[in-house]
Every structure is written in C-alpha cells, then in structure tokens.
Protein backbone atom coordinates (compact mmCIF):
# COMPACT_ATOMS: atom_id res chain seq x y z
CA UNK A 1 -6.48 -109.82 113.91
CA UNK A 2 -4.98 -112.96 115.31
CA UNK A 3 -0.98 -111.97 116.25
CA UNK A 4 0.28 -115.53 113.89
CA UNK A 5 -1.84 -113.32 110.91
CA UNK A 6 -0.12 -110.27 111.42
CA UNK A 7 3.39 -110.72 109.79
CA UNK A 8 1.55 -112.58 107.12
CA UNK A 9 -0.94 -109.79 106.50
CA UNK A 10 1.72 -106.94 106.52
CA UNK A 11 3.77 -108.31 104.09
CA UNK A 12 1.03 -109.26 101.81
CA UNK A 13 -0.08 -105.69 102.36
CA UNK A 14 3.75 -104.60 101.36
CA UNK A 15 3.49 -106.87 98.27
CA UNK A 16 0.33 -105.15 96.79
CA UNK A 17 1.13 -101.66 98.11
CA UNK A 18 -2.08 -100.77 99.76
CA UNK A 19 -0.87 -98.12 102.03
CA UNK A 20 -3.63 -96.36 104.18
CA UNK A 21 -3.42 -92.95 104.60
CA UNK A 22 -1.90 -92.76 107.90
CA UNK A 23 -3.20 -89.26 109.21
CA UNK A 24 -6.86 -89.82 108.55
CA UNK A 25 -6.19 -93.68 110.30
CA UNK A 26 -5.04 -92.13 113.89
CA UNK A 27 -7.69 -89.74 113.51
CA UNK A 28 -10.20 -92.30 113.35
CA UNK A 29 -8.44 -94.23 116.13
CA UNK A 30 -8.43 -91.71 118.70
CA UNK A 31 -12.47 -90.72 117.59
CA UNK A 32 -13.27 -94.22 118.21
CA UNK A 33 -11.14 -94.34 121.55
CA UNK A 34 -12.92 -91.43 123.04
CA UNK A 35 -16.24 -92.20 121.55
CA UNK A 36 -16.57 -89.30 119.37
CA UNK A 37 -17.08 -91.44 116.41
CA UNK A 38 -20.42 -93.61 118.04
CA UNK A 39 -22.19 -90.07 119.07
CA UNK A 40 -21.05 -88.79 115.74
CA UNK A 41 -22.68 -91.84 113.75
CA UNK A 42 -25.74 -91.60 116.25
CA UNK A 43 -26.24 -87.73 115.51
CA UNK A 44 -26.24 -88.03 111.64
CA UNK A 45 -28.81 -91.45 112.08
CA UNK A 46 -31.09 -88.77 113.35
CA UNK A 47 -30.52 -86.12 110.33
CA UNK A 48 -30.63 -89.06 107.57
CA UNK A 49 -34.21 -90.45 109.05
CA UNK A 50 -35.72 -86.93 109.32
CA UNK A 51 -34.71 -86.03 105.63
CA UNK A 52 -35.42 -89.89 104.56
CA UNK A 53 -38.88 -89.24 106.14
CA UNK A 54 -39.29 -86.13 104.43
CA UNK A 55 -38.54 -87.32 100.65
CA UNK A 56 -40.64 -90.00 101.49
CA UNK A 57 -43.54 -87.77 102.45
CA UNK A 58 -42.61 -85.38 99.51
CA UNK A 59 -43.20 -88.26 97.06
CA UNK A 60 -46.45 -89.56 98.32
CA UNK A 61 -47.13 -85.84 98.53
CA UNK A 62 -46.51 -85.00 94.64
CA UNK A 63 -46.96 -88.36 93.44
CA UNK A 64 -49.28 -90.46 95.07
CA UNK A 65 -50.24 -93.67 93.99
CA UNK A 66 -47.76 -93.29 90.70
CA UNK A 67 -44.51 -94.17 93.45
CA UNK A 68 -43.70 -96.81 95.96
CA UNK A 69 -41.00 -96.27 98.58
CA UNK A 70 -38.78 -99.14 99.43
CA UNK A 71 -35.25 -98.88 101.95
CA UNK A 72 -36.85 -95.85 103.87
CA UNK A 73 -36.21 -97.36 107.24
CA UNK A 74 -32.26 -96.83 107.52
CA UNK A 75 -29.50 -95.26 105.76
CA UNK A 76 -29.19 -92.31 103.50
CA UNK A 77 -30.60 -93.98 100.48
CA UNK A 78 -34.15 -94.89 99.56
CA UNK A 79 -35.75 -96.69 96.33
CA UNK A 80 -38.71 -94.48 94.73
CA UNK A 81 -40.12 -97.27 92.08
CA UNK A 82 -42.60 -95.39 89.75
CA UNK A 83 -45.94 -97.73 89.10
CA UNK A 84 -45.38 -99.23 85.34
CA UNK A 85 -49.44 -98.42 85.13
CA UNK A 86 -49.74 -95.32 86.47
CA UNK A 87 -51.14 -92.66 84.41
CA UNK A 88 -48.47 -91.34 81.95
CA UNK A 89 -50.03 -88.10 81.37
CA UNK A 90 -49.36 -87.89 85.50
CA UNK A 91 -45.85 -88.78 85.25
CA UNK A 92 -45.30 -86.30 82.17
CA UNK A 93 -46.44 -83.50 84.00
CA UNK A 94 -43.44 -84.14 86.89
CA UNK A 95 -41.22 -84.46 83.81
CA UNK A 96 -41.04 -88.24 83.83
CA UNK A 97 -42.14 -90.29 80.63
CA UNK A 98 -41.78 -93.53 79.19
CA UNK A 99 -39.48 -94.13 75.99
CA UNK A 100 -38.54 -97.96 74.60
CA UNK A 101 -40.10 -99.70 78.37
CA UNK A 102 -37.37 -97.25 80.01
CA UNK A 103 -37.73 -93.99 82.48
CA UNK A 104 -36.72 -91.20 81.78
C-alpha cells in the first residue's frame, strides 16, 4: 500500500470496525516469509487435480453422454451440466429426474 494511503486506510478501517484476527494474520505472515505457504498451495494443486480428474472420470464413467464437464482444469470445483435430451429413464435410474424444466 502506498505509505500517503496508510493513515487514510487505518482510520477508515477504525471507522467501520473491520478488525482482522490478528493471530491467524502473523501466522500467515511468517508462512509466506519462509515459503511454507507457496509449497503448501503447490501440494494441495496436486491433490485437487487428481480428485478433479477422478470425478471427472467417475461421471463419464456412470454417465456418459447424459453429462458434460466444464471448470475441470483448476481449482477444487467443477460444473457437471446434465444433457437436457438425454434419456430420462437414464437419469432416473442415478436418481436424477426432471420436474417443472428443473433437476432434481
């Protein structure tokens, strides 16, 4: 933060009462200092895409044509779209059925 922001921004942050829990800040600070933070966010990158990859496999698996994946390629989060025209009586059988143009 520029240093001629920095009273401005505390008292601002004083006015609205935002106080950050201070513990859990430091901690953070020193992880980041000695890098413990960047190997921590690369180690879980490699978990998330392994179990990213394997829901994505598990729904082509079960599902086939009735699902498209979307958002697979990063994060811990991926979009499973179920095909409008795919056979119902497919979808039922996973549990899944149509009611008022909605999913269930």
């Amino acid at each position: 933060m520029p240093r001629e922001l920095v009273e401005a921004f505390r008292t601002m942050k004083e006015d609205l009462n935002l106080r950050s829990p201070t513990i859990e800040q430091r901690a953070m600070a020193i992880m980041i200092r000695a890098g413990d933070y960047e190997r921590h966010i690369y180690r879980m990158s490699k978990i998330y895409r392994r179990k990213r990859a394997v829901l994505a496999e598990s729904l082509e698996e079960y599902f086939g044509g009735m699902v498209d994946v979307f958002g697979d390629e990063a994060g811990m989060h991926l979009l499973a779209k179920f095909n409008p025209r795919a056979n119902m009586e497919g979808k039922r059988s996973f549990g899944i059925w149509r009611t008022d143009s909605k999913y269930r």
